[in-house]
PDB file of N, CA and C in Angstrom:
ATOM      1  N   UNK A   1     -66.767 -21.471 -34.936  1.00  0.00           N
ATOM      2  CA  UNK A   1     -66.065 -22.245 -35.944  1.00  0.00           C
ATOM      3  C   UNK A   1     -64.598 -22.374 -35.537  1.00  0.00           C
ATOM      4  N   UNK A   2     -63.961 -23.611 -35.463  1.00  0.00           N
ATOM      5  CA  UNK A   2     -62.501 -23.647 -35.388  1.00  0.00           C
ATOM      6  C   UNK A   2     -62.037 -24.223 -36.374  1.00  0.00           C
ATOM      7  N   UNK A   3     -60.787 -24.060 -36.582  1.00  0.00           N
ATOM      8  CA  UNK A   3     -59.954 -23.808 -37.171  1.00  0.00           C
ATOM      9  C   UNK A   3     -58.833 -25.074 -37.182  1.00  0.00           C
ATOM     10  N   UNK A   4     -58.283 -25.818 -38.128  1.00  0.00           N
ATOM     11  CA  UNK A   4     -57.309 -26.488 -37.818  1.00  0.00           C
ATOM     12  C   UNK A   4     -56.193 -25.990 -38.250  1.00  0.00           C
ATOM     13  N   UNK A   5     -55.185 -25.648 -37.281  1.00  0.00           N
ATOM     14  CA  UNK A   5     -53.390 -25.179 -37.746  1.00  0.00           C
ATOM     15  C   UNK A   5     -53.071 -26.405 -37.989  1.00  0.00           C
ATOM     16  N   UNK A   6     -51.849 -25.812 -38.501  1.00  0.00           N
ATOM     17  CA  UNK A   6     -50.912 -26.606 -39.431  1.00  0.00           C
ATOM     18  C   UNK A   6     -50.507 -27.785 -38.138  1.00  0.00           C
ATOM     19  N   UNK A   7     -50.162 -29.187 -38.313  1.00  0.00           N
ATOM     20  CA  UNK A   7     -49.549 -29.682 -37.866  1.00  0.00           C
ATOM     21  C   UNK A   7     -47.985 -29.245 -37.200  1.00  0.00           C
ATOM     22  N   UNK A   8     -47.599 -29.489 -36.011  1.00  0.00           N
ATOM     23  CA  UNK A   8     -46.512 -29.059 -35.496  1.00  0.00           C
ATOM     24  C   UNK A   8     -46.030 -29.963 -34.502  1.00  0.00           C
ATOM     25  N   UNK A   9     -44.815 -29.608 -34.274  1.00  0.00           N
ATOM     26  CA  UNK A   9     -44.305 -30.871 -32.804  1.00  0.00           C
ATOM     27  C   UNK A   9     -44.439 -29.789 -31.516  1.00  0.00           C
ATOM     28  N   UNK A  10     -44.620 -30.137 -30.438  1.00  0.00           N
ATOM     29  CA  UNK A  10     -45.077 -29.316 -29.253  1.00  0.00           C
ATOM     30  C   UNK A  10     -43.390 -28.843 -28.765  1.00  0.00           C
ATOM     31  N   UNK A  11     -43.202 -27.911 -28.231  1.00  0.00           N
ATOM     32  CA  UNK A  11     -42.118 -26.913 -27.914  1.00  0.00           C
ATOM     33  C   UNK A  11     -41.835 -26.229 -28.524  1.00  0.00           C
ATOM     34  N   UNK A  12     -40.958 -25.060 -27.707  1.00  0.00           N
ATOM     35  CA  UNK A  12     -40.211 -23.820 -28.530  1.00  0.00           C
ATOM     36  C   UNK A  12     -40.012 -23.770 -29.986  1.00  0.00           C
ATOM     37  N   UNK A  13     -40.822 -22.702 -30.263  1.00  0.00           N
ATOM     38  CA  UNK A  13     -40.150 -23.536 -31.820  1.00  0.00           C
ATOM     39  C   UNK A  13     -38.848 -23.045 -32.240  1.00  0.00           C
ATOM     40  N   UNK A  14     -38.123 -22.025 -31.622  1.00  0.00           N
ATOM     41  CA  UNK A  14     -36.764 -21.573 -31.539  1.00  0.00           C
ATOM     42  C   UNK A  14     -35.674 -23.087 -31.495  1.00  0.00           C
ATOM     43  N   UNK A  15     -36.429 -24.040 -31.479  1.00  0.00           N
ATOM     44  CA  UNK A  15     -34.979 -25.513 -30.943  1.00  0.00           C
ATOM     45  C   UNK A  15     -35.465 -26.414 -32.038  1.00  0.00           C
ATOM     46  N   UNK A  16     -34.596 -27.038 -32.395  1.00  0.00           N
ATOM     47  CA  UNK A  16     -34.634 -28.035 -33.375  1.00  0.00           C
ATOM     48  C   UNK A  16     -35.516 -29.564 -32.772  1.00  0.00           C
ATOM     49  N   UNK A  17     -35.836 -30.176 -33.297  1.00  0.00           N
ATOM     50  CA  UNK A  17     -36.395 -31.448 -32.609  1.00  0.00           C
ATOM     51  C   UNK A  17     -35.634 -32.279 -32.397  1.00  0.00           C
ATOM     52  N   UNK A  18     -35.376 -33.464 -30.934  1.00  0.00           N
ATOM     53  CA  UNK A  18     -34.158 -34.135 -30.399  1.00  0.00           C
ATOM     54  C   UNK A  18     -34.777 -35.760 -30.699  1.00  0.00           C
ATOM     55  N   UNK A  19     -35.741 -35.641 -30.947  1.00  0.00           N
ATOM     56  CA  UNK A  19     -36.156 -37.085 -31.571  1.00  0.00           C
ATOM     57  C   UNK A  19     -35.497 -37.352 -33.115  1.00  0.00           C
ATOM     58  N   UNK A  20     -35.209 -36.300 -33.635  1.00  0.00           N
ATOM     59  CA  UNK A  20     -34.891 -36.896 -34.955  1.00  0.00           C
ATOM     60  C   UNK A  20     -33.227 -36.270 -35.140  1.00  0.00           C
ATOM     61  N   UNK A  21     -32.093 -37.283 -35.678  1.00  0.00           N
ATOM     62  CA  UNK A  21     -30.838 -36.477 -35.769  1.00  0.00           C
ATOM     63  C   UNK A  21     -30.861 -35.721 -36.754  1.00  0.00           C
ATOM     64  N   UNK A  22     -30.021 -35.099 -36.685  1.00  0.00           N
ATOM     65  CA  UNK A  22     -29.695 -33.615 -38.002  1.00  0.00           C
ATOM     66  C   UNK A  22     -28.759 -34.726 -39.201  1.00  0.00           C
ATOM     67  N   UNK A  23     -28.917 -34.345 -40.328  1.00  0.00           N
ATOM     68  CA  UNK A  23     -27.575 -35.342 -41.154  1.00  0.00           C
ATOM     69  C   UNK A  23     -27.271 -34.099 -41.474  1.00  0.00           C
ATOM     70  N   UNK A  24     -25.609 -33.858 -41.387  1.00  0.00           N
ATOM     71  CA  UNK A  24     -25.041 -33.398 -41.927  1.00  0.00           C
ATOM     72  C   UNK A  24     -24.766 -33.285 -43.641  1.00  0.00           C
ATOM     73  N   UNK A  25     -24.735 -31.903 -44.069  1.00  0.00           N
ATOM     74  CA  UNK A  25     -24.577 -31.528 -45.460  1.00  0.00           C
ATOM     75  C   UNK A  25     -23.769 -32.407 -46.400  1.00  0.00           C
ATOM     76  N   UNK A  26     -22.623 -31.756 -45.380  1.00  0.00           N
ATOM     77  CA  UNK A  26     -20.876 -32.217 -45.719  1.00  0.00           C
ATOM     78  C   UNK A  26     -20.907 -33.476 -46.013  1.00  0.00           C
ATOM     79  N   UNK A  27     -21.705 -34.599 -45.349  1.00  0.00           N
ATOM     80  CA  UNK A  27     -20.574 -36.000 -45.261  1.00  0.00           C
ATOM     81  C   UNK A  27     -21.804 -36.445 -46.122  1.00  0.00           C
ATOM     82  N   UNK A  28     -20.935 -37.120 -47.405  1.00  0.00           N
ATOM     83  CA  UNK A  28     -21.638 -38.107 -48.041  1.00  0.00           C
ATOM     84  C   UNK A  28     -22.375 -39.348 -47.270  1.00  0.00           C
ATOM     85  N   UNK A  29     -22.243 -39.965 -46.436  1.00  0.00           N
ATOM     86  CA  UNK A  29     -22.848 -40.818 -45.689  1.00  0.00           C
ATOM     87  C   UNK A  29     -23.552 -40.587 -44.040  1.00  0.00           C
ATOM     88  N   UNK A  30     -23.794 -39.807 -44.183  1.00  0.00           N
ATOM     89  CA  UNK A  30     -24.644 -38.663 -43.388  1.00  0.00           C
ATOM     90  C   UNK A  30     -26.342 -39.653 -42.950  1.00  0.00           C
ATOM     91  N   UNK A  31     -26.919 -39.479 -44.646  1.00  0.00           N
ATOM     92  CA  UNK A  31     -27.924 -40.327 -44.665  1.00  0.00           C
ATOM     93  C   UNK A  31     -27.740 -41.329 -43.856  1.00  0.00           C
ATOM     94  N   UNK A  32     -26.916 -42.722 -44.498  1.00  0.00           N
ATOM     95  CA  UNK A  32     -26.825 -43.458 -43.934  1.00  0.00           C
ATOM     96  C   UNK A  32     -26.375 -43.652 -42.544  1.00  0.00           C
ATOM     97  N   UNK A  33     -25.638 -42.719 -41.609  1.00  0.00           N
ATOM     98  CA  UNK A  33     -25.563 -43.722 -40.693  1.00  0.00           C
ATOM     99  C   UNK A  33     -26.659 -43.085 -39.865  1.00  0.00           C
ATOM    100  N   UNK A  34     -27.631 -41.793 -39.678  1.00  0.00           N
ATOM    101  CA  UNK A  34     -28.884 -41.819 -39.555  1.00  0.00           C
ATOM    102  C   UNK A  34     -29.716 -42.843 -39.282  1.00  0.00           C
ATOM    103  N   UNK A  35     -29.227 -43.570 -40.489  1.00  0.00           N
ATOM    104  CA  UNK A  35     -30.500 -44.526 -40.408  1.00  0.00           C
ATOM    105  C   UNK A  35     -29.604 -45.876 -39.683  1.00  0.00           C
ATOM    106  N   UNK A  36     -28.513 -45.760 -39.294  1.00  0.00           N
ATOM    107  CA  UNK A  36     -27.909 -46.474 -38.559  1.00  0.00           C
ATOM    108  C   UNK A  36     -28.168 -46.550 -37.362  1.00  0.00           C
ATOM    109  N   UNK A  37     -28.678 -45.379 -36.951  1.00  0.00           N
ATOM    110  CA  UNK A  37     -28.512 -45.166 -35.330  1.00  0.00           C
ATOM    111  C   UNK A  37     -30.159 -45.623 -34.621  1.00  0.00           C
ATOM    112  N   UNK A  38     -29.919 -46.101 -33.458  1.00  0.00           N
ATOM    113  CA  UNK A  38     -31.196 -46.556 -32.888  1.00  0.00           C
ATOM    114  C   UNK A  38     -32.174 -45.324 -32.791  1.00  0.00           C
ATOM    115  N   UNK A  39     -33.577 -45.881 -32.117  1.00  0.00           N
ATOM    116  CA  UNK A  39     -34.404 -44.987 -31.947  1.00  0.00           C
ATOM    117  C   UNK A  39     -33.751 -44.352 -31.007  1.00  0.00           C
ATOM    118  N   UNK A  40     -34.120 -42.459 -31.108  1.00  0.00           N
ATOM    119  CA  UNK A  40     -34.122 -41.536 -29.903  1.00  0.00           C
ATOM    120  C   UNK A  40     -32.737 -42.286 -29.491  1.00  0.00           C
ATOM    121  N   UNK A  41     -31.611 -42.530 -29.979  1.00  0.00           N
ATOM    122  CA  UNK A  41     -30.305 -42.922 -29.410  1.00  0.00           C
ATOM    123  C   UNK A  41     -30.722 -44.560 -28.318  1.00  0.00           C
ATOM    124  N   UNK A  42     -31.197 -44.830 -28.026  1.00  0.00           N
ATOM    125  CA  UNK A  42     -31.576 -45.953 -27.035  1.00  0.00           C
ATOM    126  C   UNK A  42     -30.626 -46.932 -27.366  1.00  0.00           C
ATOM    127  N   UNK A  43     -29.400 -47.257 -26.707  1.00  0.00           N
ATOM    128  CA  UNK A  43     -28.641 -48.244 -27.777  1.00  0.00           C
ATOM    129  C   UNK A  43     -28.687 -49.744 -26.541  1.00  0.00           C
ATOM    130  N   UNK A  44     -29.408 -49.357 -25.419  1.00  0.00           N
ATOM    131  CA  UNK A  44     -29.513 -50.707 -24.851  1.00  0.00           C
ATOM    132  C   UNK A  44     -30.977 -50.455 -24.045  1.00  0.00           C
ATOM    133  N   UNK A  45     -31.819 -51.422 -23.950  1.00  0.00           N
ATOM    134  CA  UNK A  45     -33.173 -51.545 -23.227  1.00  0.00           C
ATOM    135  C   UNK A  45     -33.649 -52.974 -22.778  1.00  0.00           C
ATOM    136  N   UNK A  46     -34.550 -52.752 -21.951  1.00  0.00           N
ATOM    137  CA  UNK A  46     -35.404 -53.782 -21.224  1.00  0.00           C
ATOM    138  C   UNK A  46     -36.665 -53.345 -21.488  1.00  0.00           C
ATOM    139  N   UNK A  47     -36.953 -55.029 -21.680  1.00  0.00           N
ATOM    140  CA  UNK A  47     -38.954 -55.194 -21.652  1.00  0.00           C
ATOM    141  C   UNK A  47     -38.691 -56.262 -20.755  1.00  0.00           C
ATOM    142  N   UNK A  48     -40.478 -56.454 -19.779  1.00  0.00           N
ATOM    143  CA  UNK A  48     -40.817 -57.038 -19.822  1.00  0.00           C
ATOM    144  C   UNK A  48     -40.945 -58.855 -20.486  1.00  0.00           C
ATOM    145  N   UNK A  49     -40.236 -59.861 -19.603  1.00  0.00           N
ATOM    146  CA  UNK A  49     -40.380 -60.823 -20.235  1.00  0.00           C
ATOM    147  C   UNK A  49     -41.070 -61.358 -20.931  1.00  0.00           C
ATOM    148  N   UNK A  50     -42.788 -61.305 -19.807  1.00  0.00           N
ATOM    149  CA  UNK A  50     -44.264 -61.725 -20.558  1.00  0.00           C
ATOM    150  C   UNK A  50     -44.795 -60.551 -20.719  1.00  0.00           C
ATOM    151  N   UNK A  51     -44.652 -59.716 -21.575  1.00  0.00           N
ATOM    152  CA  UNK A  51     -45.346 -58.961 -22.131  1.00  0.00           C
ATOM    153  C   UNK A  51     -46.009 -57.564 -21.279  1.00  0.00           C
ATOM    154  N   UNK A  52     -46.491 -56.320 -21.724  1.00  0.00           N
ATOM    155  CA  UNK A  52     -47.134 -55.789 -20.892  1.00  0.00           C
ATOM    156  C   UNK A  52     -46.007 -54.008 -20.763  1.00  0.00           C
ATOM    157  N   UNK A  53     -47.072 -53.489 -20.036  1.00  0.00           N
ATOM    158  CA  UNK A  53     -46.320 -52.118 -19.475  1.00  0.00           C
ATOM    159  C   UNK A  53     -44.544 -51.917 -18.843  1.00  0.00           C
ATOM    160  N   UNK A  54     -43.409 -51.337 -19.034  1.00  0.00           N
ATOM    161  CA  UNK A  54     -42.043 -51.670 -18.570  1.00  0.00           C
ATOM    162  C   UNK A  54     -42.254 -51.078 -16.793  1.00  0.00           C
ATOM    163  N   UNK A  55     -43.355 -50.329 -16.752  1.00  0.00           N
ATOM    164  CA  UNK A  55     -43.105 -49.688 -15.127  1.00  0.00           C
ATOM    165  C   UNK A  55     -44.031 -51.106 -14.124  1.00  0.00           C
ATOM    166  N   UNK A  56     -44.945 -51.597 -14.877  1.00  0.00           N
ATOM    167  CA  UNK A  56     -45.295 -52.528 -13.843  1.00  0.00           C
ATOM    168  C   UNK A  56     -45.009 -54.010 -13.922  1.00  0.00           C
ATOM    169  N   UNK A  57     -45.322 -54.604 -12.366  1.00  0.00           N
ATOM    170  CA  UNK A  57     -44.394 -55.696 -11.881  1.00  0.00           C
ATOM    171  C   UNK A  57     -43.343 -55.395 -11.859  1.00  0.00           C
ATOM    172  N   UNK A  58     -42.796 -54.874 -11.163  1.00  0.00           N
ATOM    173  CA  UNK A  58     -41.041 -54.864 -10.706  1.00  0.00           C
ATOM    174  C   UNK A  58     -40.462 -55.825 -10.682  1.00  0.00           C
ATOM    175  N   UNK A  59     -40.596 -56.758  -9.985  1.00  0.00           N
ATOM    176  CA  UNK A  59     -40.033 -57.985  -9.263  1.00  0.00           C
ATOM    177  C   UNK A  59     -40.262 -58.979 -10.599  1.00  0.00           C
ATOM    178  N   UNK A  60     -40.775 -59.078 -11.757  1.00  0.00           N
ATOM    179  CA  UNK A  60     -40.318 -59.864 -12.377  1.00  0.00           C
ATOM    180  C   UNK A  60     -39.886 -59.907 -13.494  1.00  0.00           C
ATOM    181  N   UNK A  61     -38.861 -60.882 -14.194  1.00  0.00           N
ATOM    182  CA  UNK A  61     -37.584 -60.930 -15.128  1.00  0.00           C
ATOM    183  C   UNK A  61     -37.738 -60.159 -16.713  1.00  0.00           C
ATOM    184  N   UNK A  62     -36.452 -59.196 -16.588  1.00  0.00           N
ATOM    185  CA  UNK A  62     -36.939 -59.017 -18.172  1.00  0.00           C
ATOM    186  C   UNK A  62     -35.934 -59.332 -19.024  1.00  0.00           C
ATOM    187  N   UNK A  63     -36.486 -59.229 -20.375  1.00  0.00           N
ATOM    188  CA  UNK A  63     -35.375 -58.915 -20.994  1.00  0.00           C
ATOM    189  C   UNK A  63     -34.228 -57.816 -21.809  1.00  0.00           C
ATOM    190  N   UNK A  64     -33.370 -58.851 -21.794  1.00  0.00           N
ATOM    191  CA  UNK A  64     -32.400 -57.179 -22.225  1.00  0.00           C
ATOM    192  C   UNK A  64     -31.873 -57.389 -23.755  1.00  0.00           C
ATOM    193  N   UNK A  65     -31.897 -56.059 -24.215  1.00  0.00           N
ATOM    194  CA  UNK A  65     -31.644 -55.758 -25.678  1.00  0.00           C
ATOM    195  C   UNK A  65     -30.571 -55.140 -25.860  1.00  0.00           C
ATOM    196  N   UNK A  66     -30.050 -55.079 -27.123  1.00  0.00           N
ATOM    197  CA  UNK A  66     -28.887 -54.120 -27.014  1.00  0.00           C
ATOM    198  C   UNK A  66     -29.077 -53.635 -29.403  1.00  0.00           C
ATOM    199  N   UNK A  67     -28.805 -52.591 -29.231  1.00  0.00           N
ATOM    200  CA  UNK A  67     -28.641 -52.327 -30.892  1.00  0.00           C
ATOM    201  C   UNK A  67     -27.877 -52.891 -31.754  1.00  0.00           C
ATOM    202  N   UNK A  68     -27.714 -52.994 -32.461  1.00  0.00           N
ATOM    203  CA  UNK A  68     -26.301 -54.257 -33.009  1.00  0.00           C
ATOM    204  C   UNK A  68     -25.972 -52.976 -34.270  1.00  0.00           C
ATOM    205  N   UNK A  69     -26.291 -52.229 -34.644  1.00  0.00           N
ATOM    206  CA  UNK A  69     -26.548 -51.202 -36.026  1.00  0.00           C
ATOM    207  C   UNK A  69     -27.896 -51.558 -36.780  1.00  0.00           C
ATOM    208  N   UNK A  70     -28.246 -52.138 -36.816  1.00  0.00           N
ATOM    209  CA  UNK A  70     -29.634 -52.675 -37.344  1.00  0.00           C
ATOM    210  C   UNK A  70     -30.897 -53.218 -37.033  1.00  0.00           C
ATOM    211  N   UNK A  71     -30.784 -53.622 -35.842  1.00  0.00           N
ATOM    212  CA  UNK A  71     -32.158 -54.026 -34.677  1.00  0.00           C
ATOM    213  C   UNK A  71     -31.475 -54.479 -33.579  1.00  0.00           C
ATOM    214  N   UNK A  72     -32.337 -54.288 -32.433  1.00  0.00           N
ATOM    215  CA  UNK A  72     -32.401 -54.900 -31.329  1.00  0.00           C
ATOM    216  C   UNK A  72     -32.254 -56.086 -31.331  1.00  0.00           C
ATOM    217  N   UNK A  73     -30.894 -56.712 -30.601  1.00  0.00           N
ATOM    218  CA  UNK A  73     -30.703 -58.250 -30.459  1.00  0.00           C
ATOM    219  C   UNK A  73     -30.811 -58.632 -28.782  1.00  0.00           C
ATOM    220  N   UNK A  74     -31.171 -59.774 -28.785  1.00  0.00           N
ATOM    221  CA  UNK A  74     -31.127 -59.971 -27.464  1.00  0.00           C
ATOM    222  C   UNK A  74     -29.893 -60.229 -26.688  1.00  0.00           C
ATOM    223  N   UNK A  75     -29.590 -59.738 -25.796  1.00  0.00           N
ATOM    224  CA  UNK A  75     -28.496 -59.847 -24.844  1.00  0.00           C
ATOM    225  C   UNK A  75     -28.604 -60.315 -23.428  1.00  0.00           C
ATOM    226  N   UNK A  76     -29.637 -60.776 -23.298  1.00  0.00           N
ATOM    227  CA  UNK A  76     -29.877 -61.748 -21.899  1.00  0.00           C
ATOM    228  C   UNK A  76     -30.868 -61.375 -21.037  1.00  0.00           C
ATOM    229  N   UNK A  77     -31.132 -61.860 -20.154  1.00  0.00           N
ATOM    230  CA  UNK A  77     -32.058 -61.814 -19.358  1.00  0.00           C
ATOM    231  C   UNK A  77     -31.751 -60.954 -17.650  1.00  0.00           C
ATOM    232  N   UNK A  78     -33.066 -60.477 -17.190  1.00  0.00           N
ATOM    233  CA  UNK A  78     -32.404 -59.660 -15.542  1.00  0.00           C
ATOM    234  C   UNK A  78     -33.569 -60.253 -14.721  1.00  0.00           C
ATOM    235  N   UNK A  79     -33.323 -60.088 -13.364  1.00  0.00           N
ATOM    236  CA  UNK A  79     -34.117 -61.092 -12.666  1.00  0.00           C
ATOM    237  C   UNK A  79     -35.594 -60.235 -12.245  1.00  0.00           C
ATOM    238  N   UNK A  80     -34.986 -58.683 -11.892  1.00  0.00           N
ATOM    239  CA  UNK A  80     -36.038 -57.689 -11.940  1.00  0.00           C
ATOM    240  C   UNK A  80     -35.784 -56.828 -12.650  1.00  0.00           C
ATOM    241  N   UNK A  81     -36.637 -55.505 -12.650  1.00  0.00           N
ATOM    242  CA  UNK A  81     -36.446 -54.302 -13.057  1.00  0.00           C
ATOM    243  C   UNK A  81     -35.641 -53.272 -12.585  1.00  0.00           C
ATOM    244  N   UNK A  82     -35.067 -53.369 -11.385  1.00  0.00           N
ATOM    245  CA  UNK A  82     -34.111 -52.445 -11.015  1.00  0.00           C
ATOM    246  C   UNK A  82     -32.282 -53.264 -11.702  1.00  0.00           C
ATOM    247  N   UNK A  83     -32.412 -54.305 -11.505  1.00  0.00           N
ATOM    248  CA  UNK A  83     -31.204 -55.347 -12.204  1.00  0.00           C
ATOM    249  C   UNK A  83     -31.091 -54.453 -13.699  1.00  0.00           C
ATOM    250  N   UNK A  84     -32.181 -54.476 -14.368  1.00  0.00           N
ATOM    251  CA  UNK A  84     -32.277 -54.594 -15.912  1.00  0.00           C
ATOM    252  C   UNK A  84     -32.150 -53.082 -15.917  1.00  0.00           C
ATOM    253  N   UNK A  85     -33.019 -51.882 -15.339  1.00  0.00           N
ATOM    254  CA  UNK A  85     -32.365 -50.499 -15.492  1.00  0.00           C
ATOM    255  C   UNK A  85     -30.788 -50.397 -15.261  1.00  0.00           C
ATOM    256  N   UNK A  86     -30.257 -50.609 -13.911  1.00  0.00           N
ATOM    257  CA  UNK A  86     -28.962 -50.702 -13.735  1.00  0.00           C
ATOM    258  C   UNK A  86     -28.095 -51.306 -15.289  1.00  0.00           C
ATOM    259  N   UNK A  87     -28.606 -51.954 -15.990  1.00  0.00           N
ATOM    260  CA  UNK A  87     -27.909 -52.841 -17.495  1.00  0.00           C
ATOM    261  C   UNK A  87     -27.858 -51.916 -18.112  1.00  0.00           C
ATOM    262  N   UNK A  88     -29.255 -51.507 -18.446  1.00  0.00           N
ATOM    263  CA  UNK A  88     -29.452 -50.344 -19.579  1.00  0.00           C
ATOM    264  C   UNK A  88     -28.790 -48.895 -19.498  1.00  0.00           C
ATOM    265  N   UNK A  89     -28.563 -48.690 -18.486  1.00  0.00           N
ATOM    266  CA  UNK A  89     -28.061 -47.519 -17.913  1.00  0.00           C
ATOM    267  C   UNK A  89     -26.034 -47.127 -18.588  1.00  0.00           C
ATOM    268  N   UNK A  90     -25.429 -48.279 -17.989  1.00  0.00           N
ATOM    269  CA  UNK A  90     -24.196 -48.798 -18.242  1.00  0.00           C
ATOM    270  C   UNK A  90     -23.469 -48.093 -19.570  1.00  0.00           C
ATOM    271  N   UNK A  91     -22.436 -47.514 -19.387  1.00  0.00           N
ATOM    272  CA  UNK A  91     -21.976 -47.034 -20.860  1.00  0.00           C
ATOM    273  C   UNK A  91     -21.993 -47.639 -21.986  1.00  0.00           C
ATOM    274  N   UNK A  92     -21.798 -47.683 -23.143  1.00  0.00           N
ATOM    275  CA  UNK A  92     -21.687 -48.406 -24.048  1.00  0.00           C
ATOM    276  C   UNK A  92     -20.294 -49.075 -24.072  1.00  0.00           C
ATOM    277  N   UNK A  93     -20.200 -49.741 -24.639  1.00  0.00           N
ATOM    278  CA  UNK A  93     -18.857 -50.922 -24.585  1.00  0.00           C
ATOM    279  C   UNK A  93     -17.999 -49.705 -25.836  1.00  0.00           C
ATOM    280  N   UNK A  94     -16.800 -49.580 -25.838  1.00  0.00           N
ATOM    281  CA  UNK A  94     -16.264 -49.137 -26.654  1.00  0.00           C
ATOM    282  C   UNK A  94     -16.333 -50.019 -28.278  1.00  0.00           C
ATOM    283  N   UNK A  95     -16.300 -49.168 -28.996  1.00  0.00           N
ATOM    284  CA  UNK A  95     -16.118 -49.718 -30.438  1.00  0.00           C
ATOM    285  C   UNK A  95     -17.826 -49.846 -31.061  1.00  0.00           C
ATOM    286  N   UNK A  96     -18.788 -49.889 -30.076  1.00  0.00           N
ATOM    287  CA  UNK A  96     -20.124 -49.833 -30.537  1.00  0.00           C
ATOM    288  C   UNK A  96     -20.588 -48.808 -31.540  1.00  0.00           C
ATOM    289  N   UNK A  97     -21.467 -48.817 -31.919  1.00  0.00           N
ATOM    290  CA  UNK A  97     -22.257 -47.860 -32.952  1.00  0.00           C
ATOM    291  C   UNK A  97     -22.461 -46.597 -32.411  1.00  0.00           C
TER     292      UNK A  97
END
């Protein structure tokens, strides 16, 4: 007979989880900018133009995203996938979210 445990996230359980931010106690708007912030921090990415897996086809064009505070907007196009990592990679522009 087995047994089902409790639901859990996989690692140490000594560490907090890095997928989700902490909101602070202190700041009244804590909540909110939480829910401000992109997924897992991702504040710029590439897909695939036509659709499909991001590791395959290299060689052809994707597109590029960037967070605006509220969804992913488009920010242009790269000719391959090493172009479009090199984008995503790039610091954030000052004054961003």
């Amino acid at each position: 007979m087995s047994r089902m445990g409790k639901h859990r996230r996989p690692g140490p359980p000594n560490q907090p989880s890095r997928a989700v931010p902490r909101i602070d106690p202190d700041d009244p708007l804590s909540a909110f900018t939480k829910r401000r912030r992109p997924v897992l921090d991702i504040y710029r990415r590439r897909r695939p133009l036509h659709g499909g897996p991001g590791h395959a086809r290299p060689e052809e064009p994707r597109v590029l995203e960037e967070w605006d505070g509220f969804t992913y907007v488009p920010a242009g196009t790269a000719p391959d996938m090493a172009t479009a990592q090199r984008w995503a990679d790039e610091r954030r522009p000052a004054g961003s979210p």
